[in-house]
C-alpha atoms as a PDB file:
ATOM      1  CA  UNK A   1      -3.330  14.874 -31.223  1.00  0.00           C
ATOM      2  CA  UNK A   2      -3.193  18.998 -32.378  1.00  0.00           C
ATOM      3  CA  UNK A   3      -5.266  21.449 -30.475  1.00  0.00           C
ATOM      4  CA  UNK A   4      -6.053  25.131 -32.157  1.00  0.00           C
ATOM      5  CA  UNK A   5      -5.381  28.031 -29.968  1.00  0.00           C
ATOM      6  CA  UNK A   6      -9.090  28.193 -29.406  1.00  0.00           C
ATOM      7  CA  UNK A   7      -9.373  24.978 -27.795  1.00  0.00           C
ATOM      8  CA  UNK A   8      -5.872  25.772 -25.923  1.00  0.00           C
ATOM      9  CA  UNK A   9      -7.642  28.961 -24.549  1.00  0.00           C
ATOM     10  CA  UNK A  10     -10.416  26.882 -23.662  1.00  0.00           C
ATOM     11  CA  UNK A  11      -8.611  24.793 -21.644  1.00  0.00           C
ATOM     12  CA  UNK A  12      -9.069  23.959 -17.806  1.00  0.00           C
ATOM     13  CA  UNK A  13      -5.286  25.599 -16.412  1.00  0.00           C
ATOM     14  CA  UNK A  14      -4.373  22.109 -14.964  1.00  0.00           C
ATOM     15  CA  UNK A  15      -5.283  20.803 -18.700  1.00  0.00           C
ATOM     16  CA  UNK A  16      -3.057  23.697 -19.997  1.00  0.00           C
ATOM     17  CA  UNK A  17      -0.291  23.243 -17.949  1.00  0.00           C
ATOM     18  CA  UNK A  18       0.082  20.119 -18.738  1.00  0.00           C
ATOM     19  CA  UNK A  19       0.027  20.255 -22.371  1.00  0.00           C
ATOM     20  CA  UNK A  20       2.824  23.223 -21.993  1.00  0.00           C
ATOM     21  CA  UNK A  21       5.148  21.372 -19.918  1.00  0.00           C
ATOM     22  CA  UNK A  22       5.454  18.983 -22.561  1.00  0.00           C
ATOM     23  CA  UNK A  23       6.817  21.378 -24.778  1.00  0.00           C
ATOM     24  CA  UNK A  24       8.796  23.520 -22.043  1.00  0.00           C
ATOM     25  CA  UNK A  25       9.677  21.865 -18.740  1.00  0.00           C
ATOM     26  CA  UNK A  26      10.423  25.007 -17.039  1.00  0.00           C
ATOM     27  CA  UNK A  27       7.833  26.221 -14.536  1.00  0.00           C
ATOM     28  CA  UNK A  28       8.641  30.111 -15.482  1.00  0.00           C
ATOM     29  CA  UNK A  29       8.122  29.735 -18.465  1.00  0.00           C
ATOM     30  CA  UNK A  30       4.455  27.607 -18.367  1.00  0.00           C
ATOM     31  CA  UNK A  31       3.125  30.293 -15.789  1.00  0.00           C
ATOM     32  CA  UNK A  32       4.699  32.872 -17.962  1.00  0.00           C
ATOM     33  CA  UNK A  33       2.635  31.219 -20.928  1.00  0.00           C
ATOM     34  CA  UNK A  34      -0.564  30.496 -18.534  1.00  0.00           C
ATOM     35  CA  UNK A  35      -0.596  34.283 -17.448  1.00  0.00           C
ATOM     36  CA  UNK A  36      -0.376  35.961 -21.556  1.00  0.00           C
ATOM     37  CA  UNK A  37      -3.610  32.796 -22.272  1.00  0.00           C
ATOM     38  CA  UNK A  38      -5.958  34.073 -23.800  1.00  0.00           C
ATOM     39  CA  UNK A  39      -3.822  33.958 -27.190  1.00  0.00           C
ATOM     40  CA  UNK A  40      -5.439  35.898 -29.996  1.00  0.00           C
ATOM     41  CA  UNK A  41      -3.923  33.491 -33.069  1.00  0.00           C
ATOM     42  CA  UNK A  42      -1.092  30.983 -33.538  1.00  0.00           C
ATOM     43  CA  UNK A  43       1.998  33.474 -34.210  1.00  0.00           C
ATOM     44  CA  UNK A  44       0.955  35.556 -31.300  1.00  0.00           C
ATOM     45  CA  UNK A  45       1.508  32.225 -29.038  1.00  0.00           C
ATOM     46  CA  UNK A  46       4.694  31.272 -30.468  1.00  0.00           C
ATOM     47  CA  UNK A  47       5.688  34.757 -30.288  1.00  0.00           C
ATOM     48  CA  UNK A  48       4.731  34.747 -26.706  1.00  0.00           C
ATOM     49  CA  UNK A  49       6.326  31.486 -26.447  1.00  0.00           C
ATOM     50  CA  UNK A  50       9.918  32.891 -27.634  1.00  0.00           C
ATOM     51  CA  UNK A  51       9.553  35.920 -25.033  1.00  0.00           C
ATOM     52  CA  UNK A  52       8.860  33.679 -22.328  1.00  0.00           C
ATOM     53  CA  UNK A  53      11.472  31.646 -23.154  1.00  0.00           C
ATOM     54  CA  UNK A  54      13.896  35.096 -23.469  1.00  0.00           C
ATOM     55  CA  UNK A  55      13.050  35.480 -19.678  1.00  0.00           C
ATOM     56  CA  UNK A  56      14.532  32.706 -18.473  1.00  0.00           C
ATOM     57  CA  UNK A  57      17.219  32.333 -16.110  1.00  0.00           C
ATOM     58  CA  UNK A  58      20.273  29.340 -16.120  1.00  0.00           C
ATOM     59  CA  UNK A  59      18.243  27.203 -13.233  1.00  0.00           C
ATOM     60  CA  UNK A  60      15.029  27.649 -14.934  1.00  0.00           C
ATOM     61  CA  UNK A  61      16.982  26.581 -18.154  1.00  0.00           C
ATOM     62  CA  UNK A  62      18.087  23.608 -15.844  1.00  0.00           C
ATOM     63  CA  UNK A  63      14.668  22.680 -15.052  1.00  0.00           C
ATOM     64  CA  UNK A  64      13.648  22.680 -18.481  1.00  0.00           C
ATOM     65  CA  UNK A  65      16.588  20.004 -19.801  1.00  0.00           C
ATOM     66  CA  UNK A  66      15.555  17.805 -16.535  1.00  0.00           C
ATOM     67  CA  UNK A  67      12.192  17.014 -18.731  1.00  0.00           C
ATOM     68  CA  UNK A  68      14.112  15.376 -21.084  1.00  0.00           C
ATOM     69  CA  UNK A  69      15.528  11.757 -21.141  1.00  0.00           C
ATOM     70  CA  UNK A  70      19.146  11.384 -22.004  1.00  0.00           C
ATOM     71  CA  UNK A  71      19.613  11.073 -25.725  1.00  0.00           C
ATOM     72  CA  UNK A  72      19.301   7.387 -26.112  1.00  0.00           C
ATOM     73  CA  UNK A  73      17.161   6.433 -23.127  1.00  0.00           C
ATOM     74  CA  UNK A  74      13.460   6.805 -22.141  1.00  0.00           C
ATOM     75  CA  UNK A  75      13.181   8.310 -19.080  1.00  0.00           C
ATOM     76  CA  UNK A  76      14.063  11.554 -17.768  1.00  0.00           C
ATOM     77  CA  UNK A  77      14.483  12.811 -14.361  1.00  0.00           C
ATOM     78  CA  UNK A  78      11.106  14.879 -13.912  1.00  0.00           C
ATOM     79  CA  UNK A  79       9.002  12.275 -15.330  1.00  0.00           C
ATOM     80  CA  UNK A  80       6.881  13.345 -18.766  1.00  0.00           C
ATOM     81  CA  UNK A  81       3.656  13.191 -19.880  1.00  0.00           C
ATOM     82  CA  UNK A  82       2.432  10.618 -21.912  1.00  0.00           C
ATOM     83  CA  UNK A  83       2.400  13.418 -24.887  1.00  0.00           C
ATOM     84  CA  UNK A  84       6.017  14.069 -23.367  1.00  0.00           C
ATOM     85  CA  UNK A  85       7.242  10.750 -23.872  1.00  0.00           C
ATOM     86  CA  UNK A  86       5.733  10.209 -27.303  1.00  0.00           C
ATOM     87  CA  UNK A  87       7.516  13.303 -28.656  1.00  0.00           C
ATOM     88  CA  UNK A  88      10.953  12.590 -27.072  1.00  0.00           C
ATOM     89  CA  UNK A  89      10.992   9.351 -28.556  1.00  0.00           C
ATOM     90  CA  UNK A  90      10.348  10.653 -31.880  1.00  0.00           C
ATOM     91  CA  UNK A  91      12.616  13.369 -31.605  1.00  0.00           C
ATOM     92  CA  UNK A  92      15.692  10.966 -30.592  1.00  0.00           C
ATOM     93  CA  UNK A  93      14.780   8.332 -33.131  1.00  0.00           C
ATOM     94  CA  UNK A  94      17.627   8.429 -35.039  1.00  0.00           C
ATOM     95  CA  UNK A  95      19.745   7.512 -31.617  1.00  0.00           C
ATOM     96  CA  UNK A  96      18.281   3.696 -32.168  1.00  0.00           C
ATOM     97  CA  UNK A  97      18.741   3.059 -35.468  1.00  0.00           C
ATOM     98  CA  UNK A  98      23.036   2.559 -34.924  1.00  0.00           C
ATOM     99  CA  UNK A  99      25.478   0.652 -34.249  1.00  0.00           C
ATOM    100  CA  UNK A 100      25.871  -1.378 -30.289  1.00  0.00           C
ATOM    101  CA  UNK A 101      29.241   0.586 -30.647  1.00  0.00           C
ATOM    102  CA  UNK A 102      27.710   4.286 -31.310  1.00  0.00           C
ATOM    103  CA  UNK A 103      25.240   3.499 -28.502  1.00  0.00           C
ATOM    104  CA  UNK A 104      27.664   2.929 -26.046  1.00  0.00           C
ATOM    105  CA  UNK A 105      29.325   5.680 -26.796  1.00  0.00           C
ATOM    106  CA  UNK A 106      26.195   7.918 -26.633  1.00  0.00           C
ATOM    107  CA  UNK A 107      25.992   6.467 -23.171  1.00  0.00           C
ATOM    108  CA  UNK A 108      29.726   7.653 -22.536  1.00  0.00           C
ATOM    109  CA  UNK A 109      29.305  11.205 -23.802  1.00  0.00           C
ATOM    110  CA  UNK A 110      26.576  11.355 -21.999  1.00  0.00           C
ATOM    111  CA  UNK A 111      28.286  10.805 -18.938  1.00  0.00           C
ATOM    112  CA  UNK A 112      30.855  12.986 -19.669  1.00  0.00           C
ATOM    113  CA  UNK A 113      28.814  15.648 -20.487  1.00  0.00           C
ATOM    114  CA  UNK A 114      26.367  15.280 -17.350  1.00  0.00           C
ATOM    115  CA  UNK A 115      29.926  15.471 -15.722  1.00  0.00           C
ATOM    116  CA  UNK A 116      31.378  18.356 -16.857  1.00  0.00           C
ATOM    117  CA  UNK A 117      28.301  20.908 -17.399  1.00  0.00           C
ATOM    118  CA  UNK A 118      25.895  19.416 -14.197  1.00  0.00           C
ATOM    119  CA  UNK A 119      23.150  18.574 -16.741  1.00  0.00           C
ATOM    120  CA  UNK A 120      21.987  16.750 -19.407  1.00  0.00           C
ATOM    121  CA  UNK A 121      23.443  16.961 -22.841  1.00  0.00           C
ATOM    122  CA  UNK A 122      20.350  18.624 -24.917  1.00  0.00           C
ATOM    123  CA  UNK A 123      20.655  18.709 -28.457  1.00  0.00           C
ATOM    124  CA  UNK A 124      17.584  19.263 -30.920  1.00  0.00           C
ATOM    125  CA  UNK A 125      17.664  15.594 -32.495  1.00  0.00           C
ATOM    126  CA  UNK A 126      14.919  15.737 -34.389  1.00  0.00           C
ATOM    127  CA  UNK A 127      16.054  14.425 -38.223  1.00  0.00           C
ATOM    128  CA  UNK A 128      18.943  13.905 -36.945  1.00  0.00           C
ATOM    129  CA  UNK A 129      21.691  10.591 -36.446  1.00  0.00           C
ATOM    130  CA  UNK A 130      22.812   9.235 -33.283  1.00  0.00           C
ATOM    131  CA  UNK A 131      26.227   9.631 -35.136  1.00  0.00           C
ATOM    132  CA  UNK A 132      25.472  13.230 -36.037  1.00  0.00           C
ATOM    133  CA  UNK A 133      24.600  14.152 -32.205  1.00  0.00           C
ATOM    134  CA  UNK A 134      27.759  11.972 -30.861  1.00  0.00           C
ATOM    135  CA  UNK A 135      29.487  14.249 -32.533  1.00  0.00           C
ATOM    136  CA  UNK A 136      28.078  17.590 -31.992  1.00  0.00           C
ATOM    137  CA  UNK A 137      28.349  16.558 -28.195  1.00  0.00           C
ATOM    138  CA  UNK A 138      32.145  15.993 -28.675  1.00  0.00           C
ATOM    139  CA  UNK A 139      32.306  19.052 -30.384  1.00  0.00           C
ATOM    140  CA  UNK A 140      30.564  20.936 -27.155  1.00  0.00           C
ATOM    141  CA  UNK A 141      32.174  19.323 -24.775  1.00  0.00           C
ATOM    142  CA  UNK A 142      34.984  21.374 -25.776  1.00  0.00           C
ATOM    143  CA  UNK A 143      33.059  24.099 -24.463  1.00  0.00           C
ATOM    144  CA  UNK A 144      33.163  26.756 -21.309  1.00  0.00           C
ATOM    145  CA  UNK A 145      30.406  25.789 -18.699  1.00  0.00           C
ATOM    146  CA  UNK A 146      29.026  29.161 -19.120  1.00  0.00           C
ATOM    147  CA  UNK A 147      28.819  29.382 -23.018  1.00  0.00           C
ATOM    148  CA  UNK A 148      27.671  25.569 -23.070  1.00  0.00           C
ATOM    149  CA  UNK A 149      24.587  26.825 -21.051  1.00  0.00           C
ATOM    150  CA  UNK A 150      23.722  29.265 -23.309  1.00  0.00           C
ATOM    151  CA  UNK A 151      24.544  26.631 -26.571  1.00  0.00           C
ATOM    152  CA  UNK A 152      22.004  23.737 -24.633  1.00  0.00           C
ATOM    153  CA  UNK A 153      19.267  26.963 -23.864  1.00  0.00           C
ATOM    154  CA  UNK A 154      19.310  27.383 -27.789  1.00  0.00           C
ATOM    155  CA  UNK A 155      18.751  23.886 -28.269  1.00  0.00           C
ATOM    156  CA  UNK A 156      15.712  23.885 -25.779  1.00  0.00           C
ATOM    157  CA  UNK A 157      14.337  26.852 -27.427  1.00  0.00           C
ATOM    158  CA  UNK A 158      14.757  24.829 -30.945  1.00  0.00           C
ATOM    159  CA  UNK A 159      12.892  21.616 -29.209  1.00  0.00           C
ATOM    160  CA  UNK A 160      10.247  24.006 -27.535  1.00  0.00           C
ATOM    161  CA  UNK A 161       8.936  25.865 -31.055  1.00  0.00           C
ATOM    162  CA  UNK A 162       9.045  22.478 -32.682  1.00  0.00           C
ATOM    163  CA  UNK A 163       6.848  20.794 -30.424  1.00  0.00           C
ATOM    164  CA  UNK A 164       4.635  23.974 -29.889  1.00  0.00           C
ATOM    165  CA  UNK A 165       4.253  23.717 -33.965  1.00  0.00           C
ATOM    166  CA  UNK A 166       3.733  20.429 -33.773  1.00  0.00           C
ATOM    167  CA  UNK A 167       0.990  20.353 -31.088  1.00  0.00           C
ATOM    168  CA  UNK A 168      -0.416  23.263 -33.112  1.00  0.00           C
ATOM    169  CA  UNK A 169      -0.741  21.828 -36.535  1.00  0.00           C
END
């Protein structure tokens, strides 16, 4: 389902909220979004959308990853929306169609990476492999805690515009 900004300015604010936190978990940044409504055309949301987003802080970035399930699993730890869900599973896709062997080691990075940086391992998956993002997490696992923050907020802000473009087509 795709709303048009009209209808998204139309909205009830529960309704709104909702359909927001799908795309960005972080409460900041949906009241940020609720407070610019009424939006005058699709670029001037997603350009609201990317200044909201430029406002955030690391626990609000925190909040944001804890909408999403692990790459490879279903659930995440704030639970999602039914719209939530849908998307996530689309967007990780490519983590089910592998090998037993690359899926347990998604598990494993996963684990690691949880570990080391005190949240979930975000990557935008959309298109791509669950070989692709076992590697890429490798790869950022080689990272400072600090700079991996900032990597994983990029890759929220990736996931956010997609599914804001998405919901919007």
């Amino acid at each position: 389902m795709t709303v048009s900004v009209i209808e998204l300015n139309a909205m009830s604010e529960a309704q709104a909220v909702e359909l927001l936190t799908a795309c960005c978990g972080a409460n900041r940044w949906v009241s940020g979004m609720m407070a610019r409504r009424p939006f005058h055309s699709r670029e001037a949301l997603l350009a609201a959308a990317a200044l909201e987003l430029a406002n955030l802080t690391p626990g609000d970035w925190r909040e944001a990853f804890s909408h999403h399930p692990r790459i490879g699993e279903d659930q995440a730890v704030i639970p999602q929306s039914e719209r939530g869900r849908r998307w996530s599973a689309g967007e990780q896709r490519g983590a089910s169609l592998t090998t037993a062997d690359v899926q347990k080691a998604l598990v494993r990075v996963n684990q690691e990476y949880q570990a080391r940086f005190g949240f979930i391992y975000i990557v935008c998956a959309t298109g791509k492999s669950a070989e692709e993002m076992l590697a890429i997490a490798r790869r950022r696992l080689t990272n400072d805690p600090e700079s991996e923050l900032q990597v994983a907020a990029g890759e929220q802000q990736k996931i956010t515009r997609n599914r804001l473009e998405t919901l919007l087509q």
